[in-house]
C-alpha atoms as a PDB file:
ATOM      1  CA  UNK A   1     -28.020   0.426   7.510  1.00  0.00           C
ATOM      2  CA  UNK A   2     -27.357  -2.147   5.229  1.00  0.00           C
ATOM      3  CA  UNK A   3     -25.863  -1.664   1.870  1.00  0.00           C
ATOM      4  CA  UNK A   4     -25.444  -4.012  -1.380  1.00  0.00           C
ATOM      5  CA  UNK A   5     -22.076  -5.438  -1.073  1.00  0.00           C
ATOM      6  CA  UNK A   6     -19.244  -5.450  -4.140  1.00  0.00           C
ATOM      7  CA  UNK A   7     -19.856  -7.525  -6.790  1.00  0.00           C
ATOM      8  CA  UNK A   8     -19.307  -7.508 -10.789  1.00  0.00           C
ATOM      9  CA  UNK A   9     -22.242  -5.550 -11.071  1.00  0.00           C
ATOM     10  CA  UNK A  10     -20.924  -2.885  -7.922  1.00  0.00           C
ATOM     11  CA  UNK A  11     -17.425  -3.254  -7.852  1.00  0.00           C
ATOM     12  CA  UNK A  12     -14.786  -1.931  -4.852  1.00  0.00           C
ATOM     13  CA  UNK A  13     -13.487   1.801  -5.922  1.00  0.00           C
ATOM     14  CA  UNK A  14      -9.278   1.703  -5.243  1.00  0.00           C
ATOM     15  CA  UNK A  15      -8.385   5.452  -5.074  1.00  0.00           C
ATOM     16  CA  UNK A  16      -5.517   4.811  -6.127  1.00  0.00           C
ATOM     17  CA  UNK A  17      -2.758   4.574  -9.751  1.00  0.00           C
ATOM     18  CA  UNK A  18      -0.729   2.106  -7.873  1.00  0.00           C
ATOM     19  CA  UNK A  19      -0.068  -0.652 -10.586  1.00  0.00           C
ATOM     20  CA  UNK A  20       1.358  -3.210  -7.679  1.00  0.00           C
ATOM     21  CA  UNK A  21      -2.649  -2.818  -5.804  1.00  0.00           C
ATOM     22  CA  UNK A  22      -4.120  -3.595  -9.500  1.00  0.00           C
ATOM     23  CA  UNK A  23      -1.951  -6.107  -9.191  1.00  0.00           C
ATOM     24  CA  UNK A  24      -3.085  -7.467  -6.027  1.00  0.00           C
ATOM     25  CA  UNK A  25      -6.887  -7.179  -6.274  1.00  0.00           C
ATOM     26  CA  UNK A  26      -6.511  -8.746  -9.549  1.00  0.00           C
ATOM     27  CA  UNK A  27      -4.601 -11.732  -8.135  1.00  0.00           C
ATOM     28  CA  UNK A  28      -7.452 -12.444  -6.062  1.00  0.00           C
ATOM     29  CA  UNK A  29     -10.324 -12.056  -7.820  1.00  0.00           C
ATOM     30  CA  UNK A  30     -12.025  -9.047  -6.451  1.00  0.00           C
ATOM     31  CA  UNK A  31     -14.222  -6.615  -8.538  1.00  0.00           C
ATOM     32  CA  UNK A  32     -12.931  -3.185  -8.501  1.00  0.00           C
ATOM     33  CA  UNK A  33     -12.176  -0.196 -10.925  1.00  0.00           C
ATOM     34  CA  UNK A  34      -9.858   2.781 -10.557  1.00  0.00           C
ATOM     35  CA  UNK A  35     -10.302   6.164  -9.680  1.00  0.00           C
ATOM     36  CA  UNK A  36      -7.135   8.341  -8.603  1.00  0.00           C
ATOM     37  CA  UNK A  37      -7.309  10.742  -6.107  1.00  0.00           C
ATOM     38  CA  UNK A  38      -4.398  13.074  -5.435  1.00  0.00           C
ATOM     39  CA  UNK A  39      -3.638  14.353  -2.235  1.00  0.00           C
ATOM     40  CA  UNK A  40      -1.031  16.341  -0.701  1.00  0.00           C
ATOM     41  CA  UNK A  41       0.843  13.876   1.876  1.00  0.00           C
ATOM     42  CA  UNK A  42       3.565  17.026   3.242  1.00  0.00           C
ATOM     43  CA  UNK A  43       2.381  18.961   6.258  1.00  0.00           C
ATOM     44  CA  UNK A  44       1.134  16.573   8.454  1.00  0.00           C
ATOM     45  CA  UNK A  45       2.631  15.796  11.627  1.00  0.00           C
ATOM     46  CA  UNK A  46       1.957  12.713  12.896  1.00  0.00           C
ATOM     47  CA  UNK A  47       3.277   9.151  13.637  1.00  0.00           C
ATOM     48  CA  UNK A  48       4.149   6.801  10.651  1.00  0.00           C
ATOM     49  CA  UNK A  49       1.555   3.934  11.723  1.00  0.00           C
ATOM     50  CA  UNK A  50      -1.291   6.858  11.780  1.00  0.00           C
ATOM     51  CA  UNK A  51       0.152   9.144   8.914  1.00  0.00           C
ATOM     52  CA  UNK A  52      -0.368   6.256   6.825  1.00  0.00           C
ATOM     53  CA  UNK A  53      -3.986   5.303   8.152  1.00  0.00           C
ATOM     54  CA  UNK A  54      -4.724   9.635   7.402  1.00  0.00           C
ATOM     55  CA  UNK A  55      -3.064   9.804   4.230  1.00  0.00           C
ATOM     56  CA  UNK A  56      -5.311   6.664   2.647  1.00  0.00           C
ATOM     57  CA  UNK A  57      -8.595   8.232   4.337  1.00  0.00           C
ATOM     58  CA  UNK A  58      -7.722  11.259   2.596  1.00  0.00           C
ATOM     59  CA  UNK A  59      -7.221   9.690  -0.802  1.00  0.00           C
ATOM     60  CA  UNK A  60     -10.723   7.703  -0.183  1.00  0.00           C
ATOM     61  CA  UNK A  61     -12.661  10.524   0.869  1.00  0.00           C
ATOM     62  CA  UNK A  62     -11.341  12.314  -1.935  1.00  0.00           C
ATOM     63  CA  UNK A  63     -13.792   9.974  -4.098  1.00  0.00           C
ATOM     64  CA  UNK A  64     -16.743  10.458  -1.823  1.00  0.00           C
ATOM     65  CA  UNK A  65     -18.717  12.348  -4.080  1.00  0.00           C
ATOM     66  CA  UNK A  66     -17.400  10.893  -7.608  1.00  0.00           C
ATOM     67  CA  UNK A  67     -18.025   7.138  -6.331  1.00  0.00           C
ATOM     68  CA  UNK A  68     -21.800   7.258  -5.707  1.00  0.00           C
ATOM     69  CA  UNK A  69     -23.297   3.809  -4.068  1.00  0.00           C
ATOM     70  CA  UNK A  70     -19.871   1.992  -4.244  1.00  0.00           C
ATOM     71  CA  UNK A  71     -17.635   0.997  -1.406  1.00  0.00           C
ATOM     72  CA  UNK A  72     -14.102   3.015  -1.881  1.00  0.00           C
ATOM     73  CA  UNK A  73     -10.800   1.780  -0.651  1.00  0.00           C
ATOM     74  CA  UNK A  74      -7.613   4.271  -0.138  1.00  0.00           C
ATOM     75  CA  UNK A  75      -4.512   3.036   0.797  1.00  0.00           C
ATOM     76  CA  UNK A  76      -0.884   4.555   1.627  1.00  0.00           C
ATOM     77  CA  UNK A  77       2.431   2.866   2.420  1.00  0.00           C
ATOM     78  CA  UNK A  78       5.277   3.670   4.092  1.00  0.00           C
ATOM     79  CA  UNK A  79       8.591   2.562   4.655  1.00  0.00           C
ATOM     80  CA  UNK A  80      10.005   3.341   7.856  1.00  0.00           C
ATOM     81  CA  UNK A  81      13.924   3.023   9.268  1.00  0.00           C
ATOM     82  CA  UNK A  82      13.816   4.076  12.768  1.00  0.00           C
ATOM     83  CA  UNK A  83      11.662   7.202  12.700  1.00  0.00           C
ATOM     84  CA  UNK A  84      12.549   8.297   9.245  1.00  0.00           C
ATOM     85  CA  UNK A  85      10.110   7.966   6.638  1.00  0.00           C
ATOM     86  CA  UNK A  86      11.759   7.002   2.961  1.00  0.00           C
ATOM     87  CA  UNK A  87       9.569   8.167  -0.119  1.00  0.00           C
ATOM     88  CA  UNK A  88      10.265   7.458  -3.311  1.00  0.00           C
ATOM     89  CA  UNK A  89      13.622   8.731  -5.116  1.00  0.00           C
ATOM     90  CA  UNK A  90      13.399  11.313  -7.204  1.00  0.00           C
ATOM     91  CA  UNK A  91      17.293  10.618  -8.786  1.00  0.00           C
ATOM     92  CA  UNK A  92      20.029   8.206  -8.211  1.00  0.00           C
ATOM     93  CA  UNK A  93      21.489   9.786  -5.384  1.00  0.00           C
ATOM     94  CA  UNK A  94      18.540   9.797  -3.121  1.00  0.00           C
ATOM     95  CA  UNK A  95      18.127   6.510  -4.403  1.00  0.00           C
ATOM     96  CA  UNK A  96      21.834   5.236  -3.239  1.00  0.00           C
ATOM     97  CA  UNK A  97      21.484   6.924   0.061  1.00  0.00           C
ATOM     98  CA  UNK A  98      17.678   4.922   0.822  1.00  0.00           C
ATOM     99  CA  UNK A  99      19.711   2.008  -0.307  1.00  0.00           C
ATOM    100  CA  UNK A 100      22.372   2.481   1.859  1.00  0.00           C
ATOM    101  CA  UNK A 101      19.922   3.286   5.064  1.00  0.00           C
ATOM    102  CA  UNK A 102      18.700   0.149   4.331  1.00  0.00           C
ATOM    103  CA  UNK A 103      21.597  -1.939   3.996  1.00  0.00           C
ATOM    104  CA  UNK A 104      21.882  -4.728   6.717  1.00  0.00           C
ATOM    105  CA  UNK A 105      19.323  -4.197   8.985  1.00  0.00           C
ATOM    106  CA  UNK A 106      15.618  -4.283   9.897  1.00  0.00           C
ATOM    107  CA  UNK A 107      13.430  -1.469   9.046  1.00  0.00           C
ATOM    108  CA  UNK A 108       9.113  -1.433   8.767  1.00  0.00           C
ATOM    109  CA  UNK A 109       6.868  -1.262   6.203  1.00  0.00           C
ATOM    110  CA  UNK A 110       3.359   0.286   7.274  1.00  0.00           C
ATOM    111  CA  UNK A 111       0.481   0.434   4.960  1.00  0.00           C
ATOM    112  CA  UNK A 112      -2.766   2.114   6.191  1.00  0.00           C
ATOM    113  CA  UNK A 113      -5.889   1.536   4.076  1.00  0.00           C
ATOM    114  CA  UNK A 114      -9.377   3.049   4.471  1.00  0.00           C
ATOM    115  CA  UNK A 115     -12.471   1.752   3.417  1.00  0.00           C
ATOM    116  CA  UNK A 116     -16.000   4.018   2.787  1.00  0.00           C
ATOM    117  CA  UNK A 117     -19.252   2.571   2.656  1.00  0.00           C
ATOM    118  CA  UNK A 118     -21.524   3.247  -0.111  1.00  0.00           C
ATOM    119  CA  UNK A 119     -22.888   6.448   1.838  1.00  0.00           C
ATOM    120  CA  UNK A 120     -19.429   7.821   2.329  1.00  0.00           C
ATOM    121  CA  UNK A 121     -18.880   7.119   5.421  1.00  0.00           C
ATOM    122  CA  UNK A 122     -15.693   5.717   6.985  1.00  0.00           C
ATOM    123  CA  UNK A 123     -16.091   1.823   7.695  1.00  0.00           C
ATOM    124  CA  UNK A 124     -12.656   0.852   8.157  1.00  0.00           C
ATOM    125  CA  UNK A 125      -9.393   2.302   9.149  1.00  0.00           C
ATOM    126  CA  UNK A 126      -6.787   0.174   9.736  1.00  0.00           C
ATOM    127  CA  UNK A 127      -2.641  -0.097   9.694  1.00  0.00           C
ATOM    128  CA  UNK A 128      -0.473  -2.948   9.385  1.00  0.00           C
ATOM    129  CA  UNK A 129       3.087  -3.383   9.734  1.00  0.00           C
ATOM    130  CA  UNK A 130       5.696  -5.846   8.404  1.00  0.00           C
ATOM    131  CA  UNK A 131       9.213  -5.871   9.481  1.00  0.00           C
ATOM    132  CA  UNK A 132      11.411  -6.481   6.536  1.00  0.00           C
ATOM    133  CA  UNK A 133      15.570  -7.567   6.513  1.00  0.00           C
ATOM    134  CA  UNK A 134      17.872  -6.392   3.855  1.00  0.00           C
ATOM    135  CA  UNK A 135      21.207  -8.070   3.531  1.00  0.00           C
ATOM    136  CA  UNK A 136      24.501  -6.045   3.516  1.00  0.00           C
ATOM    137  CA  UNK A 137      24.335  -4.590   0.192  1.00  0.00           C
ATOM    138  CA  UNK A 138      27.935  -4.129  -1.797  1.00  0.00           C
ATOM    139  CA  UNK A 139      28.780  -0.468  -3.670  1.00  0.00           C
ATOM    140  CA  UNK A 140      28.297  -3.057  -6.522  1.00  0.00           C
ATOM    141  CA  UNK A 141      25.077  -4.316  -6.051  1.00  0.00           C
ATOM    142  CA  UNK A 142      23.670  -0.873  -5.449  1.00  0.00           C
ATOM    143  CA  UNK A 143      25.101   0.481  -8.326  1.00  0.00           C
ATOM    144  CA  UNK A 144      23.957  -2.446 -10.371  1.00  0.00           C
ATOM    145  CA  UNK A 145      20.423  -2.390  -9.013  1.00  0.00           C
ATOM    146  CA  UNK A 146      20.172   1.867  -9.460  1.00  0.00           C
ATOM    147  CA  UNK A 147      20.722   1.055 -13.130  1.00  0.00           C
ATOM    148  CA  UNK A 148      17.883  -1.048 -13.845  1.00  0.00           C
ATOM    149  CA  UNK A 149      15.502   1.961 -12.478  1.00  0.00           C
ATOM    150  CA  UNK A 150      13.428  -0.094 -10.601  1.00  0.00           C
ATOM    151  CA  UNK A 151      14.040   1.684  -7.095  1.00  0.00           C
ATOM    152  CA  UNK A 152      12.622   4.418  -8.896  1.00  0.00           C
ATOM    153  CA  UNK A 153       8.473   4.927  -7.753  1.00  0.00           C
ATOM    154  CA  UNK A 154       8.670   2.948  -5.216  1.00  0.00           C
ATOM    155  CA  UNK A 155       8.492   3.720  -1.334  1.00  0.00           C
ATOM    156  CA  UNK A 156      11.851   3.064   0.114  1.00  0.00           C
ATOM    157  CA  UNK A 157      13.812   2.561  -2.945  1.00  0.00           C
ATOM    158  CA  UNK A 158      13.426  -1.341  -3.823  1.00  0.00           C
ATOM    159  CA  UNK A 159      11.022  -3.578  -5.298  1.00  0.00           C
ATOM    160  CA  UNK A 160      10.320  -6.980  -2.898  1.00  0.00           C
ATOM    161  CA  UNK A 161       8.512  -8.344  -5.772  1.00  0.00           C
ATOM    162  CA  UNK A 162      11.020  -7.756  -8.415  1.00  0.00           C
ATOM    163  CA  UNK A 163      14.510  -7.580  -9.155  1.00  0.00           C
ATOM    164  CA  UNK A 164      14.544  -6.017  -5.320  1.00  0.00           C
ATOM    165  CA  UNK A 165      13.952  -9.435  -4.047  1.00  0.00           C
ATOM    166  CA  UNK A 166      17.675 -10.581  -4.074  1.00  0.00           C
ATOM    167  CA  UNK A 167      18.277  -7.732  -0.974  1.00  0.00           C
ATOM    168  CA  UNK A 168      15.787  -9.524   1.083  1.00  0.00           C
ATOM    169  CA  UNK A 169      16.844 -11.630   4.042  1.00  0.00           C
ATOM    170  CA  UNK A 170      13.841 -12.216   5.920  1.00  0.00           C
ATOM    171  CA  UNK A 171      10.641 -10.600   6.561  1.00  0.00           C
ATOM    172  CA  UNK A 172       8.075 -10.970   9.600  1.00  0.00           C
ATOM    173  CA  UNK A 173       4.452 -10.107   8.702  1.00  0.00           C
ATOM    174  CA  UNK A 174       2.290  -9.671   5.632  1.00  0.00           C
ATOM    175  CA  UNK A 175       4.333 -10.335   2.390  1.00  0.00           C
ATOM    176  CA  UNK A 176       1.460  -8.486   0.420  1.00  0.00           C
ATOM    177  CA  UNK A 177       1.754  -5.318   2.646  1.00  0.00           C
ATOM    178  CA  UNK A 178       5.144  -4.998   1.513  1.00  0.00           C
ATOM    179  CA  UNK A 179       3.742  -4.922  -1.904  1.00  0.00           C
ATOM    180  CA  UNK A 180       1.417  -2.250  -1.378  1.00  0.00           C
ATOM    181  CA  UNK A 181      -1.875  -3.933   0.168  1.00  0.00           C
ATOM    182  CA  UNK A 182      -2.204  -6.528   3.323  1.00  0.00           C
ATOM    183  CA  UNK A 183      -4.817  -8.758   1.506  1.00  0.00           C
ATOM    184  CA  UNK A 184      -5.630 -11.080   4.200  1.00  0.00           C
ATOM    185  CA  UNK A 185      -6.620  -7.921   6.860  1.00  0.00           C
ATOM    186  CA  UNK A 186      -8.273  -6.341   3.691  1.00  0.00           C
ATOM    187  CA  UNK A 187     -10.186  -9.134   3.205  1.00  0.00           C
ATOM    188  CA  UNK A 188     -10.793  -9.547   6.713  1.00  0.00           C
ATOM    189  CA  UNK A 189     -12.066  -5.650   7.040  1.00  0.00           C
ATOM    190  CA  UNK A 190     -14.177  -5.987   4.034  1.00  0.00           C
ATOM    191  CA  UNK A 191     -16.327  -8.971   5.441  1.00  0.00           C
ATOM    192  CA  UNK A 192     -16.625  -7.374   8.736  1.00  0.00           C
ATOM    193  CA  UNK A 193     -17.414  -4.137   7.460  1.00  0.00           C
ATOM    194  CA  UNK A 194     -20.338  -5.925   5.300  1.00  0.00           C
ATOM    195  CA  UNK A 195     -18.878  -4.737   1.847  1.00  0.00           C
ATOM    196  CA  UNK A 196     -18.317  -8.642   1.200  1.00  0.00           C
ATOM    197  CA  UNK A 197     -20.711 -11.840   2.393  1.00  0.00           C
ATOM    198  CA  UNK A 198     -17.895 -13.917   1.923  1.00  0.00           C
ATOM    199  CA  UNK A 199     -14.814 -14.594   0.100  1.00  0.00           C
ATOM    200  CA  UNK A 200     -13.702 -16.057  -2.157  1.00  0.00           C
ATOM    201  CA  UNK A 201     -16.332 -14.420  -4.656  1.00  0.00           C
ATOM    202  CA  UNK A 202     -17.732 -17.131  -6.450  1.00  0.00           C
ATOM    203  CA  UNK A 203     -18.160 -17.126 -10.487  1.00  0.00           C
END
């Protein structure tokens, strides 16, 4: 079955609040609109690469009823040192001690994104994973980035995109991912999956 793909006129559905994905779609020029959809992501058992690919079909299927004929996208991402999986802080400590997990090493960033078709149907589930450096951090720095609150919302305490950028040595994968959506396998999915003819949209 073929369906009309997004456009101006039927743009993509993000299920989600996440100001960094506006961000992101935005950036490249893709017609969507936001709907959030709440789910509850404690309970399930299950690895971090596939937790993540659950949690966003959950958050798209949420929408399948209150989207209509649009194609939905959910995504979820996750920050991952060894097998522990760092939310976001609730308070300074938590944030010091995801700060500290972090400092001087390697850990993985794993976003899973999910993409319906206009009859509600999953399309596309996918995960993608970036492995991301931090430098040895100092009590100092810490400290000093804790205070300007931006660890706070954000999966794994830090920001690569803002003030959080200064922490980070290398990375190896998607940059985007680490912001909260791997554009170039989005983009990729979205073609294949016939919700785009081609890209970039054209005026």
């Amino acid at each position: 079955m073929k369906f009309s793909p997004i456009s101006a006129a039927s743009p993509l559905i993000l299920a989600s609040a996440s100001p960094r994905r506006k961000r992101l779609l935005k950036q490249i020029g893709l017609p969507f609109r936001v709907m959030t959809s709440q789910v509850n992501e404690n309970g399930i058992d299950a690895a971090p690469e596939r937790l993540c690919r659950i949690l966003a079909e959950h958050k798209a299927c949420r929408l399948r009823s209150k989207a209509k004929k649009s194609w939905v996208l959910g995504a979820d991402t996750l920050v991952v040192v060894d097998e522990n999986v760092l939310g976001k802080p609730a308070d300074e400590e938590q944030a010091e001690c995801m700060l500290r997990m972090l400092s001087a090493r390697e850990h993985r960033v794993i976003t899973g994104f999910c993409i319906l078709n206009p009859s509600g149907a999953v399309s596309r589930s996918e995960s993608v994973i970036t492995t991301v450096r931090i430098k040895e951090l100092s009590d100092e720095e810490i400290r000093a980035y804790i205070a300007t609150r931006e660890p706070y919302g954000k999966a794994g305490g830090y920001a690569i995109q803002g003030i959080g950028s200064f922490m980070v040595e290398a990375i190896s994968g998607s940059y985007t991912n680490v912001v909260g959506l791997p554009l170039c396998a989005l983009i990729k999915a979205l073609v294949s999956a016939g919700a785009l003819k081609n890209f970039p949209i054209l005026p």
